[in-house]
Protein backbone atom coordinates (compact mmCIF):
# COMPACT_ATOMS: atom_id res chain seq x y z
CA UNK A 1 0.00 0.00 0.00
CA UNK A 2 1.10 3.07 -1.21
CA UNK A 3 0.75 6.51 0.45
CA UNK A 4 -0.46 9.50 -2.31
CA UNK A 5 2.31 12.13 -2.90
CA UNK A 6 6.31 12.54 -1.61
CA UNK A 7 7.54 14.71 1.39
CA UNK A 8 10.69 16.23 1.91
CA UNK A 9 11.08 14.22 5.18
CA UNK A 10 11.60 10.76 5.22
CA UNK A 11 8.86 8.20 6.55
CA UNK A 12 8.99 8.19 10.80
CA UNK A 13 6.29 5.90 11.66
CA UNK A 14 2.74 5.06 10.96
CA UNK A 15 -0.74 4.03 12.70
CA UNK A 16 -4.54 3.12 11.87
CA UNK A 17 -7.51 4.36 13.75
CA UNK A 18 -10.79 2.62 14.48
CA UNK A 19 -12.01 4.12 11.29
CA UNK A 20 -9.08 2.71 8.81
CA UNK A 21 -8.14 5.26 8.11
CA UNK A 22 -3.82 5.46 8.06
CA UNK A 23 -1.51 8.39 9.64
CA UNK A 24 1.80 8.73 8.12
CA UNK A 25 4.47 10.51 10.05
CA UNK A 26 7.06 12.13 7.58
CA UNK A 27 8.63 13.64 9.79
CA UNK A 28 7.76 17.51 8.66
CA UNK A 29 3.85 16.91 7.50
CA UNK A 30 1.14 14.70 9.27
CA UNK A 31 -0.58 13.00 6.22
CA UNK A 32 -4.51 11.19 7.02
CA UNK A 33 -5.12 8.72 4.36
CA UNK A 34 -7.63 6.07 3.61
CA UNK A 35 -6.77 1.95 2.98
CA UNK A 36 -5.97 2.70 -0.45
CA UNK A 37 -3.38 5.10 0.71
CA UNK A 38 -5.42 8.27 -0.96
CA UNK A 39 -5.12 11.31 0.92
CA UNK A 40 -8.28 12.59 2.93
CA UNK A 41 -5.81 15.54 4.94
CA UNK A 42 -2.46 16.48 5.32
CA UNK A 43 -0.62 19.20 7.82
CA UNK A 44 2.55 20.48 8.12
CA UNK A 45 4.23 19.83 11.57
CA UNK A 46 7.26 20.62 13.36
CA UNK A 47 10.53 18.44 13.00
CA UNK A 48 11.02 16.40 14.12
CA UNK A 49 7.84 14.35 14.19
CA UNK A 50 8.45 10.44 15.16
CA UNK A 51 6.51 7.64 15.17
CA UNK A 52 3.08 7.82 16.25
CA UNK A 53 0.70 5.77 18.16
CA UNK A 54 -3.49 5.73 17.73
CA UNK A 55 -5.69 5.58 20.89
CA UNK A 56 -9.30 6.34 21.96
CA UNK A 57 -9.43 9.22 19.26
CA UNK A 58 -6.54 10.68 19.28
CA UNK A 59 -3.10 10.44 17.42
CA UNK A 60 -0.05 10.49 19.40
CA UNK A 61 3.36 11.58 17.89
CA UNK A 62 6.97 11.47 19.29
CA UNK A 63 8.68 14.81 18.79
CA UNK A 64 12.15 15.92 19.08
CA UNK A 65 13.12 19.97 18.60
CA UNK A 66 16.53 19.46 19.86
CA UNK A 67 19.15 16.81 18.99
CA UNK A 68 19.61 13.43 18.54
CA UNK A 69 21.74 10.67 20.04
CA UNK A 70 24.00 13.37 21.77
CA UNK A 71 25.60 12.06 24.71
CA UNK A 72 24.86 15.26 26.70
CA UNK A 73 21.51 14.78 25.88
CA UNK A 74 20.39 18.14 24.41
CA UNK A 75 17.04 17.44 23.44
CA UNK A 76 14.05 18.85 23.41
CA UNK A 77 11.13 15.84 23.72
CA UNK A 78 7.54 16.08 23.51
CA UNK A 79 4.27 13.94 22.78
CA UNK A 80 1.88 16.17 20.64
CA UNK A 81 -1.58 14.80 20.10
CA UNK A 82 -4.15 15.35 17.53
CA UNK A 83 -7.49 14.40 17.02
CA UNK A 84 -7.84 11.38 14.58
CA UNK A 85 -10.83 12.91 13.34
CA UNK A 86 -9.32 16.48 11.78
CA UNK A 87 -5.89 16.49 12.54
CA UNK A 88 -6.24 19.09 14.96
CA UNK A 89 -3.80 19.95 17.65
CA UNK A 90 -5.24 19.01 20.83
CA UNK A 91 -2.32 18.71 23.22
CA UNK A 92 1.66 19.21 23.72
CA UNK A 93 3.50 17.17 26.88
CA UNK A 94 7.00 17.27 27.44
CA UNK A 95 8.63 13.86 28.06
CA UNK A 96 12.26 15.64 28.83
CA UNK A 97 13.23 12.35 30.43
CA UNK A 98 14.08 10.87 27.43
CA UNK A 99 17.59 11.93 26.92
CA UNK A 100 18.87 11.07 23.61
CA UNK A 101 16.00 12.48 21.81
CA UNK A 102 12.19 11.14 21.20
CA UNK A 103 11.69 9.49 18.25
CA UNK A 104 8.97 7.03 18.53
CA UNK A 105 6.13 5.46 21.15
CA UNK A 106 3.42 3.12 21.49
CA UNK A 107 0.51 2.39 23.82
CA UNK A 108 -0.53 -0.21 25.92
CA UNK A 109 -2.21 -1.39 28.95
CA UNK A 110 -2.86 2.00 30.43
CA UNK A 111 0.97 2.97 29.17
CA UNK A 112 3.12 4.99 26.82
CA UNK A 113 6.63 3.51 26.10
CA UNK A 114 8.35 6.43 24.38
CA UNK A 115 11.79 5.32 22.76
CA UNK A 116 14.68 7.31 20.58
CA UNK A 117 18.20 8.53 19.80
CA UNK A 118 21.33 6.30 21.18
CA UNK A 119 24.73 7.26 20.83
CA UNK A 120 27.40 5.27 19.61
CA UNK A 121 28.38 1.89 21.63
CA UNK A 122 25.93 2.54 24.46
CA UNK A 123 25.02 -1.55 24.96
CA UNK A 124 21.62 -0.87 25.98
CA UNK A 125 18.45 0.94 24.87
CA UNK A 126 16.36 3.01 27.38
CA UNK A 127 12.32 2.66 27.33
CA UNK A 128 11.01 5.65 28.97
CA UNK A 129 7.28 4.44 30.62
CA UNK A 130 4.66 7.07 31.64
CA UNK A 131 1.04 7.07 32.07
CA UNK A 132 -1.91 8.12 29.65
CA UNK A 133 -1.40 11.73 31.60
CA UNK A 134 2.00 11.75 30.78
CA UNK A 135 3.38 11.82 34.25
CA UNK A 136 6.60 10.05 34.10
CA UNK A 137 6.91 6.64 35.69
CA UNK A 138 10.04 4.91 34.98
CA UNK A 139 12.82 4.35 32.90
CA UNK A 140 14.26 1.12 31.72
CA UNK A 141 17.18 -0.34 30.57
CA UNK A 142 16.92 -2.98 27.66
CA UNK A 143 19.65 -5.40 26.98
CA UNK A 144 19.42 -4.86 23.22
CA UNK A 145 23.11 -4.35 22.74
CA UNK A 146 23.69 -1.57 20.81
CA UNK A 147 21.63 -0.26 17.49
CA UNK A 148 22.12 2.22 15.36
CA UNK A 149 20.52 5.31 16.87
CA UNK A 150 18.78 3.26 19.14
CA UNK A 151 14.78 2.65 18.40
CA UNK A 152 13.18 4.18 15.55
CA UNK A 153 9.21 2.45 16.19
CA UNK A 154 7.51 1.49 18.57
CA UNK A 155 3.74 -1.56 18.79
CA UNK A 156 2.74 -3.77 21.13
CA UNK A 157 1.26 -7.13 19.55
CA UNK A 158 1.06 -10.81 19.62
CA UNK A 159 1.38 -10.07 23.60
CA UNK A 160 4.71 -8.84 22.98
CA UNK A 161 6.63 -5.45 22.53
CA UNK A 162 8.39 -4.85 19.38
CA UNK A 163 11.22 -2.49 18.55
CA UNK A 164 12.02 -1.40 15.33
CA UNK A 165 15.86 -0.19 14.43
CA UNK A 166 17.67 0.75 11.72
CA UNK A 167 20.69 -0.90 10.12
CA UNK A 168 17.83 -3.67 9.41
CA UNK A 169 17.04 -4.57 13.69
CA UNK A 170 14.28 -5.87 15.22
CA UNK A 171 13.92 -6.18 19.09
CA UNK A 172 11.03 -8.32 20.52
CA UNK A 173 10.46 -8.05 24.15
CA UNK A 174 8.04 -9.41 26.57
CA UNK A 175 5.44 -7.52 29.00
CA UNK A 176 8.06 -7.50 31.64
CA UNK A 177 10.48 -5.71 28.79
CA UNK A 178 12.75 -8.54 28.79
CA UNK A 179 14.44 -9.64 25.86
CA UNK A 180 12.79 -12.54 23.80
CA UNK A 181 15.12 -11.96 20.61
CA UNK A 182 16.96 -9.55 18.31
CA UNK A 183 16.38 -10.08 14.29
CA UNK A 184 17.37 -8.97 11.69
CA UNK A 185 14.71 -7.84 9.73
CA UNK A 186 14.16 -4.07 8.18
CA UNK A 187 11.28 -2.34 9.37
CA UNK A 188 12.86 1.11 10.97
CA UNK A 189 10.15 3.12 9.33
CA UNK A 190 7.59 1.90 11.51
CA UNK A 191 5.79 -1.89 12.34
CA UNK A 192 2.13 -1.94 13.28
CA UNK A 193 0.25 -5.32 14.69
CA UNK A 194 -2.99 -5.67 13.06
CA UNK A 195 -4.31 -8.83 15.12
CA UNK A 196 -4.27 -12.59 14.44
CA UNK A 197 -0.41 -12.97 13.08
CA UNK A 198 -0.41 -10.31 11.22
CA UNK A 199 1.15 -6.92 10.69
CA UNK A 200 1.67 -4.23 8.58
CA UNK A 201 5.42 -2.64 8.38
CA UNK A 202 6.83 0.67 6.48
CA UNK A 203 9.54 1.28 3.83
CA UNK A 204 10.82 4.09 1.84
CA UNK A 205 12.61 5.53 -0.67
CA UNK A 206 13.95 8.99 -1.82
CA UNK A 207 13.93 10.00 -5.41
CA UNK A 208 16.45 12.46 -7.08
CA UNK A 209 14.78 15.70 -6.14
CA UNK A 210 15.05 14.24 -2.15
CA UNK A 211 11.61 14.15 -2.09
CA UNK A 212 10.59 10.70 0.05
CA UNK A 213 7.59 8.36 -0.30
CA UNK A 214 6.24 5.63 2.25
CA UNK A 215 4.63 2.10 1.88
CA UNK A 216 3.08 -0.75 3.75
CA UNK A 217 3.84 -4.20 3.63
CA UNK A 218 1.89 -7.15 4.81
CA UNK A 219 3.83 -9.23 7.24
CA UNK A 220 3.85 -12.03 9.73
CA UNK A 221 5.80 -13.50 12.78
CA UNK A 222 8.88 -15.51 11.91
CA UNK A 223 11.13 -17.52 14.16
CA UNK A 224 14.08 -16.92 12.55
CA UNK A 225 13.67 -13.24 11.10
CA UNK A 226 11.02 -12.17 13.90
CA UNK A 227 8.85 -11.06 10.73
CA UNK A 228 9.00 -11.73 7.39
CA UNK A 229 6.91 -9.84 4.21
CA UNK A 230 3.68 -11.76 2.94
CA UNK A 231 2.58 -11.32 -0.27
């Protein structure tokens, strides 16, 4: 699945509402699309915008205005929140814990896991846990080993957590946020769990004016690869 049009900011992550209806994160414009991947609405945003998470209404975003994967920190994190329904601004709440930069979150069980930046050779990732009011509850220490700029998406499915990374990682980690397995599989544009085995992840690809489009692909679990594209 396609989605209409290119942005000048590469794919971040993606999520589906109650409606099916798809929001695409490209990092500089929030895009609302049908199945089909045509456009119903599209705003421009501030970068950098993350990947997102849908609940009860409302679209939740991972945002960074500072830097990334600095090891003094210097970021400037933030959940902004829209309504699903017209991609209005609804909400802003700092998450300054996480200190390498926000860059992605999901939802569940009465919990945001925000994730993001890493610097080089740091052998773990950090999971920063708060509750739906954003007060801040924890942070935890993953024994991922190291991935390049730590955790670009964010789902919880199959009763599991799953991390995307690039340089073509996938993390899979149980409700206690204990390691199950690391895979290498390339989905660091964003994974979503659609129910029963299955799951949509995102790619991308830049043209010659470095103008970026995004797509879905079907997938499913996979011992050995932790997913693996369906036709």
């Amino acid at each position: 699945m396609q989605c209409e049009g290119r942005y000048p900011g590469h794919l971040q992550g993606f999520c589906i509402d109650d409606e099916e209806h798809i929001f695409w994160s490209f990092t500089t414009n929030l895009v609302k699309t049908d199945l089909d991947g045509k456009i119903i609405d599209k705003i421009p945003v501030v970068s950098h915008h993350g990947d997102c998470c849908y609940v009860d209404g409302k679209v939740y975003v991972a945002v960074n205005k500072g830097q990334f994967n600095n090891p003094e920190g210097k970021s400037d994190n933030w959940v902004y929140v829209y309504d699903a329904a017209t991609l209005k601004e609804v909400a802003e709440h700092e998450v300054q814990e996480v200190f390498h930069g926000a860059g992605g979150m999901a939802y569940h069980d009465g919990k945001f896991l925000v994730v993001g930046g890493l610097p080089t050779d740091v052998p773990v990732n950090y999971l920063y846990e708060y509750d739906r009011d954003f007060n801040f509850v924890k942070k935890h220490e993953l024994e991922s080993g190291w991935t390049l700029l730590g955790i670009q998406g964010a789902d919880h499915a199959e009763d599991h957590w799953w991390f995307a990374c690039y340089g073509g990682q996938l993390l899979k980690v149980d409700n206690d946020l204990k390691m199950v397995g690391r895979y290498d599989f390339e989905c660091g544009y964003g994974l979503l769990g659609l129910g029963n085995g299955q799951f949509y992840i995102a790619r991308g690809s830049r043209n010659d004016a470095r103008m970026y489009e995004g797509h879905l692909l079907h997938a499913i679990p996979d011992e050995k690869t932790g997913l693996k594209i369906v036709e």
